[in-house]
Protein backbone atom coordinates (compact mmCIF):
# COMPACT_ATOMS: atom_id res chain seq x y z
CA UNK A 1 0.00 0.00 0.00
CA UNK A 2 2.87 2.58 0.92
CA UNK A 3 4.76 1.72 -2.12
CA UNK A 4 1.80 1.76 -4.64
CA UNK A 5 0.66 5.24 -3.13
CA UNK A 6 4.21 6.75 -2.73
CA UNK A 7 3.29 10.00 -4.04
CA UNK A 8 0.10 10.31 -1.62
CA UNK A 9 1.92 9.10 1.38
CA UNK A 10 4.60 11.39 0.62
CA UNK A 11 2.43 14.77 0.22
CA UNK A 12 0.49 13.17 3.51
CA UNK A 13 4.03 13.78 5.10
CA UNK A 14 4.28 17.68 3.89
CA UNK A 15 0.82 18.46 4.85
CA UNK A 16 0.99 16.94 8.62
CA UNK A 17 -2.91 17.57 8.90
CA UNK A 18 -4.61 14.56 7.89
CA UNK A 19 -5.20 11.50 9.86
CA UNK A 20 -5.12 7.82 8.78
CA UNK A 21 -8.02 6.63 10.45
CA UNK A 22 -7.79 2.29 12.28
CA UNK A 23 -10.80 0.79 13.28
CA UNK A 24 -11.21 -2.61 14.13
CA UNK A 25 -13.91 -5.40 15.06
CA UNK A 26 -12.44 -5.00 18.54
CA UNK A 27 -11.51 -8.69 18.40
CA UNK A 28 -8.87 -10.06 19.75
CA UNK A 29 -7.00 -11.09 16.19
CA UNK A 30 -8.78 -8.00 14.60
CA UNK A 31 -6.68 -6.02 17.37
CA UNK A 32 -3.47 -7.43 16.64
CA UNK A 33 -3.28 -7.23 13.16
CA UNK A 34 -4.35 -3.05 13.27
CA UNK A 35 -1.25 -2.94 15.99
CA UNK A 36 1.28 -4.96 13.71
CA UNK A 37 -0.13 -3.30 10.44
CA UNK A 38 0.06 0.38 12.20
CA UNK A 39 3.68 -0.69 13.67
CA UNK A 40 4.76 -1.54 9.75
CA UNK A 41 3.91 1.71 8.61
CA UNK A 42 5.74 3.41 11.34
CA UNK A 43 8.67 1.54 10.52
CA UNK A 44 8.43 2.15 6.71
CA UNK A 45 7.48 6.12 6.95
CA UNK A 46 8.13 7.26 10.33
CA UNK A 47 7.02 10.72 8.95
CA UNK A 48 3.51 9.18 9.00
CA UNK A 49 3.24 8.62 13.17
CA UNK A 50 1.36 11.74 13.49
CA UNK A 51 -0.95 10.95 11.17
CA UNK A 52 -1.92 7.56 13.15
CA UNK A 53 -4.65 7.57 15.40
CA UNK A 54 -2.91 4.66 16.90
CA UNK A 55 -2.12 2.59 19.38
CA UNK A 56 -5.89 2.95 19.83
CA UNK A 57 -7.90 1.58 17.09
CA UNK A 58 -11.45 2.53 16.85
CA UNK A 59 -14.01 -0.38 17.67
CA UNK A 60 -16.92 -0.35 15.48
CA UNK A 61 -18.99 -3.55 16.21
CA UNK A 62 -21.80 -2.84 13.55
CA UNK A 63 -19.65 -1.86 10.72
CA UNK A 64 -16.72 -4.79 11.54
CA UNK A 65 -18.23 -7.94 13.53
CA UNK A 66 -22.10 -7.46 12.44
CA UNK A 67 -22.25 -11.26 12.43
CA UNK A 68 -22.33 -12.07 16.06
CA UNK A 69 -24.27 -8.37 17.21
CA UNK A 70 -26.09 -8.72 20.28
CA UNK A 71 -29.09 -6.94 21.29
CA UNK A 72 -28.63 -6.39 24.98
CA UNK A 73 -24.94 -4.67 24.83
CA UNK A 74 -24.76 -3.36 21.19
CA UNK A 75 -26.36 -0.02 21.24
CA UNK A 76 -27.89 0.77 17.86
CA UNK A 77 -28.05 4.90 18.80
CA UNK A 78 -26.68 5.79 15.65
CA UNK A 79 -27.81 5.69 11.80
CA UNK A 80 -28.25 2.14 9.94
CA UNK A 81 -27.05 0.15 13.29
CA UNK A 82 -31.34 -0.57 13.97
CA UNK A 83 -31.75 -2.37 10.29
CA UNK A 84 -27.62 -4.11 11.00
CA UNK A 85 -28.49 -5.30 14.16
CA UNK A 86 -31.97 -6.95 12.67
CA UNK A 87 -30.05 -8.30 9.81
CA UNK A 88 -27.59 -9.97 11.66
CA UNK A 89 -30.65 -11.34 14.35
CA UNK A 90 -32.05 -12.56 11.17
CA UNK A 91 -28.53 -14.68 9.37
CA UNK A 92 -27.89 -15.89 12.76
CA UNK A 93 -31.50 -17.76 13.00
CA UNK A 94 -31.07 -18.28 9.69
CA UNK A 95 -28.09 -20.74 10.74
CA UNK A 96 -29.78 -22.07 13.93
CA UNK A 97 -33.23 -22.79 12.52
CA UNK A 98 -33.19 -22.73 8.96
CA UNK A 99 -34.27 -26.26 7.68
CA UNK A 100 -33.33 -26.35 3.92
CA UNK A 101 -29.57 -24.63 5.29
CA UNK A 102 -29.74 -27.62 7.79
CA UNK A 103 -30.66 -30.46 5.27
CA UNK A 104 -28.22 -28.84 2.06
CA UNK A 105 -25.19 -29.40 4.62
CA UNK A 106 -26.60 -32.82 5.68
CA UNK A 107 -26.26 -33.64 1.81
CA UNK A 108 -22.61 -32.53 1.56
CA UNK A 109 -21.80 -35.00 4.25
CA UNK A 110 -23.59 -37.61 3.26
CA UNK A 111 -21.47 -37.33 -0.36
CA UNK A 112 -19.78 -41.19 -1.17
CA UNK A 113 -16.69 -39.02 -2.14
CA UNK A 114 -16.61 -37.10 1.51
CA UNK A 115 -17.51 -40.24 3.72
CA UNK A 116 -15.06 -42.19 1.50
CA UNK A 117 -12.30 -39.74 2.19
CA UNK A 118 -13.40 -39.65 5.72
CA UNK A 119 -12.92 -43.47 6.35
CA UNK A 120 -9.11 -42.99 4.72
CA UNK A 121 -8.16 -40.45 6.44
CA UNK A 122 -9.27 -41.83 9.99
CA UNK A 123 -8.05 -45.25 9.29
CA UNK A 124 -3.95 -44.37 9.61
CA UNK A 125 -5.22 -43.25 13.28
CA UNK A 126 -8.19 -45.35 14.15
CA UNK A 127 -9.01 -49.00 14.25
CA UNK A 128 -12.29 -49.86 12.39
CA UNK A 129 -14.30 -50.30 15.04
CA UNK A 130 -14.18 -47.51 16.16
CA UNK A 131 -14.78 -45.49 13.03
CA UNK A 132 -17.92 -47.71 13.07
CA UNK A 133 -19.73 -46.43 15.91
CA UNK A 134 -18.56 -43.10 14.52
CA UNK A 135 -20.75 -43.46 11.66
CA UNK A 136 -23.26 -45.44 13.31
CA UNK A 137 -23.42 -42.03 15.92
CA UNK A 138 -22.52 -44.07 18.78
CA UNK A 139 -20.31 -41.40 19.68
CA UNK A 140 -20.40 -37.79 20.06
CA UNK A 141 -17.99 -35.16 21.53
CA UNK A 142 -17.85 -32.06 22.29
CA UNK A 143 -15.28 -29.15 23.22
CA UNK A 144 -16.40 -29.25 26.98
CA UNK A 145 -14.32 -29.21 30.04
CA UNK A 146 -11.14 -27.03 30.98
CA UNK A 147 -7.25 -27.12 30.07
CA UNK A 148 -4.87 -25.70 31.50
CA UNK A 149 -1.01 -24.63 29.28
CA UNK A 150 1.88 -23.28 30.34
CA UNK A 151 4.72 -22.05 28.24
CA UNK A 152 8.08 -23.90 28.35
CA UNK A 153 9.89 -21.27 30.88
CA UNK A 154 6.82 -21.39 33.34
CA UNK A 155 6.29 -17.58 32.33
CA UNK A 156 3.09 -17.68 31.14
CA UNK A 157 -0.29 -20.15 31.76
CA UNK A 158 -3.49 -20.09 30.39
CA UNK A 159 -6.70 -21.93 31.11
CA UNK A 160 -9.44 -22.83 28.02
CA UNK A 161 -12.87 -23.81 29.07
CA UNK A 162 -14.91 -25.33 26.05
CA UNK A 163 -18.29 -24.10 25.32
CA UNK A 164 -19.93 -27.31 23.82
CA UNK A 165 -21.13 -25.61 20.73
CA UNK A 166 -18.20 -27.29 18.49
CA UNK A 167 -19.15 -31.02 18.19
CA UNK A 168 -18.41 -34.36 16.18
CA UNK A 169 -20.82 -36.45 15.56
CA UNK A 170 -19.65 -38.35 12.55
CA UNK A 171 -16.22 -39.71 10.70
CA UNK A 172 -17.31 -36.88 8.44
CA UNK A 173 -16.82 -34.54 11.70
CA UNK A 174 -13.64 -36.02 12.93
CA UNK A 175 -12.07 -36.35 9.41
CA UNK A 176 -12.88 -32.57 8.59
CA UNK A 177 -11.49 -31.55 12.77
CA UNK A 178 -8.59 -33.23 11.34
CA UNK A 179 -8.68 -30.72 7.88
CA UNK A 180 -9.01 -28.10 9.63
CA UNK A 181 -6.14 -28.39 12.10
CA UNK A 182 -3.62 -28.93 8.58
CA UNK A 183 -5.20 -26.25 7.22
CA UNK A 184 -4.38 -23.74 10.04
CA UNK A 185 -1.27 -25.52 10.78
CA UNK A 186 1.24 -23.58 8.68
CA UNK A 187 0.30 -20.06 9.90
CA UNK A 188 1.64 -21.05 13.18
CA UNK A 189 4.67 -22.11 12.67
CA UNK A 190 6.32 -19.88 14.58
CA UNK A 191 4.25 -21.26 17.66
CA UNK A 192 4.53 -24.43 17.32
CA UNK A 193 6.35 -26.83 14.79
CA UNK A 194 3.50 -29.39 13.85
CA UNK A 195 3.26 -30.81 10.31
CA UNK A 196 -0.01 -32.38 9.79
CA UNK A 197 0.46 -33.57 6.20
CA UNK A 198 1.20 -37.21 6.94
CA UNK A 199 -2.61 -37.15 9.05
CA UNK A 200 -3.74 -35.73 5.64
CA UNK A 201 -3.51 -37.08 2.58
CA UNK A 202 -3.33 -34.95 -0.99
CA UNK A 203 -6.23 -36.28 -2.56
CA UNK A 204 -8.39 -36.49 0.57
CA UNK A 205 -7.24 -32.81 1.76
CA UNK A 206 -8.72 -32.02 -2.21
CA UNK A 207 -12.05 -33.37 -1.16
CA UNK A 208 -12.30 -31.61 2.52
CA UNK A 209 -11.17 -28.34 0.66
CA UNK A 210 -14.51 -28.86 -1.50
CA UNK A 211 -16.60 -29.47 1.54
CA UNK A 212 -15.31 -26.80 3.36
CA UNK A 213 -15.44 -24.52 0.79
CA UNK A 214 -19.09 -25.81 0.20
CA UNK A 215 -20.13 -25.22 3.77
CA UNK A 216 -18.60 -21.42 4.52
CA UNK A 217 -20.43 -20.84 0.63
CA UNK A 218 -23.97 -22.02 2.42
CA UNK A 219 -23.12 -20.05 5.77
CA UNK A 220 -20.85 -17.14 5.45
CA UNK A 221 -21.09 -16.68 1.13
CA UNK A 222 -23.48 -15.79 -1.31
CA UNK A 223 -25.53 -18.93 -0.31
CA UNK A 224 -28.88 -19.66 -1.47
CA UNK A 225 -30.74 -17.53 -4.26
CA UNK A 226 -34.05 -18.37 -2.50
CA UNK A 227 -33.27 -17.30 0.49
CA UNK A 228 -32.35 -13.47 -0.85
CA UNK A 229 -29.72 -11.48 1.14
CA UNK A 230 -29.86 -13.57 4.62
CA UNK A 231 -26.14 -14.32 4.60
CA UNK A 232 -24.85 -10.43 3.67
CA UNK A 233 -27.30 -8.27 3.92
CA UNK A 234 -25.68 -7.07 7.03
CA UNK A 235 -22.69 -5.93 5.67
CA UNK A 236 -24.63 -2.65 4.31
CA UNK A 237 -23.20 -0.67 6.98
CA UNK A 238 -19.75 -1.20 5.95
CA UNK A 239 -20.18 -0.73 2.49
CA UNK A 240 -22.13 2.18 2.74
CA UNK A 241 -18.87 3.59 4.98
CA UNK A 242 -16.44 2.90 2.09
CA UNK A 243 -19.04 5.58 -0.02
CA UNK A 244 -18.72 7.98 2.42
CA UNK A 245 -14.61 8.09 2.71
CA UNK A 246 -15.18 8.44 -0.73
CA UNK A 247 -18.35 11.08 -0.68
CA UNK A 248 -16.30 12.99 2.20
CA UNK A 249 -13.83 13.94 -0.43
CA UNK A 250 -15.59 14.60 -3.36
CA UNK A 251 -17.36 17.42 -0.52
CA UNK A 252 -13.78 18.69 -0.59
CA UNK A 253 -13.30 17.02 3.37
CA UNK A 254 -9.97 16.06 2.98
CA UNK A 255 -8.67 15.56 6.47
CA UNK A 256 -8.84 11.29 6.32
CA UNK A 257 -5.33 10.10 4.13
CA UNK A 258 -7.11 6.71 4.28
CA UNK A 259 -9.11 4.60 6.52
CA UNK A 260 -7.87 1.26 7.83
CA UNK A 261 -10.58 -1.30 8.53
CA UNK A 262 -9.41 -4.83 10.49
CA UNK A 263 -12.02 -7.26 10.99
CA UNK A 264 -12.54 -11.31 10.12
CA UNK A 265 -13.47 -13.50 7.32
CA UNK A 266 -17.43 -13.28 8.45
CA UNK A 267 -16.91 -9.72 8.00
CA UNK A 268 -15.32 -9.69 4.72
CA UNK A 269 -16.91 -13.16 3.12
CA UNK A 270 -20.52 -11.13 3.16
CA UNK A 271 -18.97 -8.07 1.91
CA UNK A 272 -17.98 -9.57 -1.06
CA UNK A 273 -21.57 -10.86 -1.84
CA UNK A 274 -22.99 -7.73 -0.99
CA UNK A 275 -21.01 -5.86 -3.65
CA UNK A 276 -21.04 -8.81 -5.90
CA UNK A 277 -17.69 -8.94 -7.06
CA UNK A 278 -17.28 -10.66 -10.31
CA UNK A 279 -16.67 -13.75 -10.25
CA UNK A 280 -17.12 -14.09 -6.39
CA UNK A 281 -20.48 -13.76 -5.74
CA UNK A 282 -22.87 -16.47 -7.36
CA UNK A 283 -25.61 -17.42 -5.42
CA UNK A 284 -26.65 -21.17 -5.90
CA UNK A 285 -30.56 -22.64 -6.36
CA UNK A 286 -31.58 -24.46 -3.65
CA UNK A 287 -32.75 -27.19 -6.70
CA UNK A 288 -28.75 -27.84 -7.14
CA UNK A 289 -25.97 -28.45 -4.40
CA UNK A 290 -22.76 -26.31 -4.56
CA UNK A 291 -20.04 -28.09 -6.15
CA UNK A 292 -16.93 -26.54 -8.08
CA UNK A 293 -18.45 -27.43 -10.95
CA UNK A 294 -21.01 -25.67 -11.21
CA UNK A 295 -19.94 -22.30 -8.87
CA UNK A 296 -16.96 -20.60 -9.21
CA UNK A 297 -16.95 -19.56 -5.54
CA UNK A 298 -14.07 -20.36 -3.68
CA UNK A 299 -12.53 -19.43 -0.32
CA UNK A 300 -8.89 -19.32 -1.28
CA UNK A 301 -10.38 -16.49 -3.12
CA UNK A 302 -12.50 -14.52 -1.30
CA UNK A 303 -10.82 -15.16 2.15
CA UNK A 304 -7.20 -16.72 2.04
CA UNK A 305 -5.01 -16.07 5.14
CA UNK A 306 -4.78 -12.01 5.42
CA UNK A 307 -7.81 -11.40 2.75
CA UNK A 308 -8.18 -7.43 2.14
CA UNK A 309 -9.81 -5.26 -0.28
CA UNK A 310 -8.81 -1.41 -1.06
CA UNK A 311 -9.98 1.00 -2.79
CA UNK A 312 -7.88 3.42 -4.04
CA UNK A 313 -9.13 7.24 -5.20
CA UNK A 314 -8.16 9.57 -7.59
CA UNK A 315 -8.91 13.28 -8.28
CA UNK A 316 -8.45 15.89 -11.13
CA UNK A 317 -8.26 18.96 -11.11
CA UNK A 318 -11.59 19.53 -12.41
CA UNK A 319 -12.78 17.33 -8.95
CA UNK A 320 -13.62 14.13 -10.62
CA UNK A 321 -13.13 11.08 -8.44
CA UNK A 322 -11.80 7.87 -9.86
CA UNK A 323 -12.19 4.60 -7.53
CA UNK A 324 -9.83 1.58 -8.05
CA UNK A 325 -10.78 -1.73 -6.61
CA UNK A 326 -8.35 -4.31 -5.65
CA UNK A 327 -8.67 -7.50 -3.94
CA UNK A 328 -6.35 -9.70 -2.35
CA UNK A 329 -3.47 -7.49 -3.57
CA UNK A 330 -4.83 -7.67 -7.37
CA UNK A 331 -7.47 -5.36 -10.03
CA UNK A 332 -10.83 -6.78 -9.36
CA UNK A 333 -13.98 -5.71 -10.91
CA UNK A 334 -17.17 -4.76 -9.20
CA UNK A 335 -20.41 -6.20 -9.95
CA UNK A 336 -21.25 -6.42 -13.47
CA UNK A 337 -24.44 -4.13 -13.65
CA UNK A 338 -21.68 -1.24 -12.35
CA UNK A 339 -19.63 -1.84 -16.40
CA UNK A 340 -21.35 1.24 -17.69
CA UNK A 341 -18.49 3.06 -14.43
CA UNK A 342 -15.45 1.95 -15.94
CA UNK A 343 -13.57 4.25 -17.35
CA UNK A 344 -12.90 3.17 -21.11
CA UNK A 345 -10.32 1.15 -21.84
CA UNK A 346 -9.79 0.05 -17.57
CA UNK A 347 -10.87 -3.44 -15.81
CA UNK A 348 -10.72 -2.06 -12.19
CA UNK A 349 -11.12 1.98 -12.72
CA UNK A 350 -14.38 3.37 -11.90
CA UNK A 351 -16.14 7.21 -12.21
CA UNK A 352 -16.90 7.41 -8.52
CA UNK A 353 -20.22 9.07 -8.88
CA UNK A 354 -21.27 6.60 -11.29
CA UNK A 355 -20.43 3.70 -9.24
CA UNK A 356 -22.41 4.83 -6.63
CA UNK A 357 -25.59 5.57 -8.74
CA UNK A 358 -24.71 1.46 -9.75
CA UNK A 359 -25.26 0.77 -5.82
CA UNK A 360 -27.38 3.14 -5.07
CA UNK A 361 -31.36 1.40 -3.66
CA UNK A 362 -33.61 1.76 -5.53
């Protein structure tokens, strides 16, 4: 970001007036990536400290963590946090109660392919027997109970206390606990040196990929067509606050250099689909399962480790804006209906004012 802007970072420097505004979700990780990311700019333009509102980050709940709002401590005493916190009552019920949700992920499990993989990958740690009463749901377990860790020098100890809403119930379950541990496993390597590859083989780690890309694509994606805008429709708020950075400027209120957002995958997953980025944002008939074949939705897309999107803004002379979009680091194009924006000749430039008209309700 500091390199592609040089020039704007650099006359940020001169003018010493204007802030870079850092909010966060007010999460834990949210938090710690806003401190590292605010500590990296120090270090690469130490003429930019004074423009940091740093160490503190703002916290903005609605705008950044609208999946998991909760009506008895998130005040909604401010404009469009009413019809967030309502939206995100309504995709949380949505994943609680909703019975064609419920039965579409029973189908992915019950796949020959995923139960197949299941039984291979359990087998170089199980006997048979009991993989068995796995699938026969003689088992279940659940992350209850309290653990206790200390760190090698006796410096630090923590306790965990489960809240029995993770469970496993199947081989399915276990296999895909197993996936998701040698997924996660090589962005802490500096924590701890655990390989899980030989737990997980290539061509079974294909298959859990497709089923977990399946499931976050039913619960956290663009999900299903009949069921309209359950799964995003709360991140309006946020969206609506990239427009007005943008509007705040074309009003000739120059005194944000940027603003830095940190939040989660839930936050940015149903941003995506709101904005219907090409390519990223197909919502599937609840007549036909999700499958790579027939979706191009996929989550080392829209969410690989340290997802982001940017946009980037340009004014004339004359006081025309121009927004670039990039995701993940590269162009990206917003949704198609927003072509007649582009500027001619551009995949990822885009008349400001005519982009918002595009995404403007009706």
């Amino acid at each position: 970001m500091l390199q592609r802007l040089a020039t704007h970072w650099q006359a940020v420097e001169k003018q010493g007036s204007r802030k870079i505004v850092v909010a966060s979700s007010g999460k834990g990780r949210a938090v710690d990536s806003a401190g590292f990311f605010v500590e990296g700019i120090k270090t690469a333009r130490p003429g930019l400290v004074s423009a940091l509102n740093a160490p503190v980050a703002e916290v903005d709940r609605f705008a950044l963590y609208f999946h998991k709002l909760d009506a008895s401590s998130d005040p909604t005493n401010a404009p469009g946090r009413p019809q967030v916190l309502s939206d995100s009552q309504g995709y949380r019920h949505y994943l609680k109660k909703d019975v064609e949700l419920r039965a579409a992920l029973a189908q992915l499990k019950q796949a020959p392919e995923i139960k197949a993989a299941a039984r291979v990958v359990l087998g170089r740690l199980f006997k048979n027997e009991f993989i068995d009463r796995l699938e026969r749901h003689v088992y279940r377990f659940t992350n209850s109970g309290t653990l206790s860790f200390s760190s090698d020098d006796g410096a630090f100890t923590s306790s965990l206390t489960g809240n029995q809403k993770a469970s496993i119930e199947s081989a399915v379950d276990a296999a895909h606990a197993i996936y998701d541990l040698y997924a996660i496993a090589p962005a802490l390597r500096n924590e701890i040196a655990l390989d899980f590859i030989p737990y997980m083989p290539a061509s079974q780690a294909a298959v859990f990929a497709g089923l977990n890309d399946a499931v976050n694509f039913y619960k956290k994606g663009p999900g299903i067509a009949e069921k309209g805008e359950v799964t995003f429709a709360m991140a309006q708020l946020l969206a609506d606050d990239f427009f007005a950075e943008v509007d705040a400027i074309a009003k000739g209120d120059y005194r944000h250099a940027a603003k830095l957002r940190f939040a989660h995958a839930e936050t940015v997953i149903p941003l995506v689909s709101l904005l219907q980025l090409k390519g990223m944002a197909e919502q599937q008939p609840l007549s036909t399962l999700y499958s790579y074949a027939g979706n191009s939705w996929r989550g080392e897309v829209v969410s690989p480790m340290a997802s982001n999107m940017q946009w980037d803004v340009y004014q004339n002379s004359a006081g025309r804006l121009i927004v670039k979009l990039l995701f993940n680091e590269k162009e990206a194009e917003f949704k198609t209906e927003c072509d007649r924006a582009k500027l001619s000749g551009t995949q990822s430039f885009y008349d400001f004012q005519d982009l918002k008209a595009c995404y403007a309700k009706p």
